[in-house]
C-alpha atoms as a PDB file:
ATOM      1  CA  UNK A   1       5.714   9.909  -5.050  1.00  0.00           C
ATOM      2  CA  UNK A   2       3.629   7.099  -3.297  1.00  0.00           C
ATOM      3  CA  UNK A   3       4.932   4.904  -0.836  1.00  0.00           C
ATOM      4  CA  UNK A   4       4.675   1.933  -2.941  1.00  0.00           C
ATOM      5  CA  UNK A   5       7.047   3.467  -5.449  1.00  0.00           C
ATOM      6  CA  UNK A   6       9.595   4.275  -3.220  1.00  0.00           C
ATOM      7  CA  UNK A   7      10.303   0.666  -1.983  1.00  0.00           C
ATOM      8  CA  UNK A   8       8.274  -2.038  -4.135  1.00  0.00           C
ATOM      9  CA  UNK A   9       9.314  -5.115  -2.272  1.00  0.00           C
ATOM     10  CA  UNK A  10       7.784  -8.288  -2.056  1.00  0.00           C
ATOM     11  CA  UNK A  11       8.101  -8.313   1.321  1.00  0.00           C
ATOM     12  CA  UNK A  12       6.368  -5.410   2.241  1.00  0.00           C
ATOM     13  CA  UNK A  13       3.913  -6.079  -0.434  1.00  0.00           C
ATOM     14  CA  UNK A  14       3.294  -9.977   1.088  1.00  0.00           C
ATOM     15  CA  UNK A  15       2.310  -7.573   4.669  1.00  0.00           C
ATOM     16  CA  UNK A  16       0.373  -5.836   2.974  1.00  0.00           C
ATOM     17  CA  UNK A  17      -1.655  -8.104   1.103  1.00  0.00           C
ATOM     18  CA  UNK A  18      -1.866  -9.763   4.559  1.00  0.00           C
ATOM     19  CA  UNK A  19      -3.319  -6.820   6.307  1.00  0.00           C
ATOM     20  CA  UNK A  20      -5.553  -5.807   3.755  1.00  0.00           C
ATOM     21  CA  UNK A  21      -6.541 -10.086   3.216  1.00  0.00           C
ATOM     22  CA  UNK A  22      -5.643  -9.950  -0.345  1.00  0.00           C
ATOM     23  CA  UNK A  23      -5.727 -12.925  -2.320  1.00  0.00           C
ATOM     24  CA  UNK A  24      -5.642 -12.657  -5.814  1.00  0.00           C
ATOM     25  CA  UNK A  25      -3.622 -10.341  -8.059  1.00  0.00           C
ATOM     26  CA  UNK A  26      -6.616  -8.406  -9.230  1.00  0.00           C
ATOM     27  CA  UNK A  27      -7.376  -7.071  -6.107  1.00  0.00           C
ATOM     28  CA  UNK A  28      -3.890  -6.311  -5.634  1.00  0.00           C
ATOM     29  CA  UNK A  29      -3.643  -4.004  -8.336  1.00  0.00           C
ATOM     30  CA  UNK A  30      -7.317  -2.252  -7.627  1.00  0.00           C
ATOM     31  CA  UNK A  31      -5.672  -1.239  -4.385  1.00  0.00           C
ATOM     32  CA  UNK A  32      -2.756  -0.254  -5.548  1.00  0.00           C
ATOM     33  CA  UNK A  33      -4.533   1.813  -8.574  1.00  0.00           C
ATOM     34  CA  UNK A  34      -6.838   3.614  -5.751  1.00  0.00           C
ATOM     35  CA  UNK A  35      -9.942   2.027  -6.930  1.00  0.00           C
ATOM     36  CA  UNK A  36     -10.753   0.073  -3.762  1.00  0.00           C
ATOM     37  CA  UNK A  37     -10.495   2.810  -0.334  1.00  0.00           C
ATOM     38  CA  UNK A  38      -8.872   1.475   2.357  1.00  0.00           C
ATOM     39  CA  UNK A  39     -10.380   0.756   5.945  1.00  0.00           C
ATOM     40  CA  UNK A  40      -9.289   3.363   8.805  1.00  0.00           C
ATOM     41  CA  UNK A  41      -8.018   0.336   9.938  1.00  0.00           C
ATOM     42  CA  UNK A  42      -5.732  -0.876   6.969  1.00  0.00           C
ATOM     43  CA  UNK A  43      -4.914   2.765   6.544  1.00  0.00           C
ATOM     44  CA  UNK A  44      -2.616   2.943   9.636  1.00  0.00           C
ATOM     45  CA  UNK A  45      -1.123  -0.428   9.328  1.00  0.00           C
ATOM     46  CA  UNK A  46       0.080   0.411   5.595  1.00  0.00           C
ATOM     47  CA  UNK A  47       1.498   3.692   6.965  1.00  0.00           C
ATOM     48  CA  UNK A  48       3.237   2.295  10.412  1.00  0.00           C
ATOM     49  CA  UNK A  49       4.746  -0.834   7.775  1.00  0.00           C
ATOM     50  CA  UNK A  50       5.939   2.228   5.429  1.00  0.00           C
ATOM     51  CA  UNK A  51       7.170   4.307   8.404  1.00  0.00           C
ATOM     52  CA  UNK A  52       9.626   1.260   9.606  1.00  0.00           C
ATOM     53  CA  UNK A  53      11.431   1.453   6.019  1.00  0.00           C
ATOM     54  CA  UNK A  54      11.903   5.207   6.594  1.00  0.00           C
ATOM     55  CA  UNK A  55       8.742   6.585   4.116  1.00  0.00           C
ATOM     56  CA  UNK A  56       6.651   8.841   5.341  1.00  0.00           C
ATOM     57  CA  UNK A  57       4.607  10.294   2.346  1.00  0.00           C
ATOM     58  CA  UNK A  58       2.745   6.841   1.770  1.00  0.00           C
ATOM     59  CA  UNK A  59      -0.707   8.337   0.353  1.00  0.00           C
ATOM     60  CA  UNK A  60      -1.213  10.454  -3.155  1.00  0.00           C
ATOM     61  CA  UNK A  61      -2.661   9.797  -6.811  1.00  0.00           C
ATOM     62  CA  UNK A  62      -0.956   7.392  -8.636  1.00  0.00           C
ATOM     63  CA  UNK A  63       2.134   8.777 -10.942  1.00  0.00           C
ATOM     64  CA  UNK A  64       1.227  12.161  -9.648  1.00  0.00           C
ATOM     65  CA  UNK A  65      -1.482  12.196 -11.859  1.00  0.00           C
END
């Protein structure tokens, strides 16, 4: 299971829109469908915000698919 299933909150969702500069709710969902790759950069900033709720296994194919 992805990171953003375990959790889906708006606040970790507002960070990461934030560190990804997200703006609209389109581009919102291509990242979270996997159809936009994140930076190296973005990359470990989504992991380190998932690692401070306790998730670890952040990264995978959307509903295991």
């Amino acid at each position: 299971m992805r990171g953003w299933e375990q959790i889906e909150s708006n606040v970790v969702k507002k960070r990461i829109k934030a560190v990804c500069k997200i703006t609209s709710p389109v581009s919102w969902l291509q990242r979270l469908r996997g159809q936009v790759i994140p930076s190296a950069y973005e990359f470990r900033e989504i992991t380190k915000i998932f690692n401070e709720y306790g998730i670890t296994d952040v990264w995978g194919v959307p509903n295991g698919k």
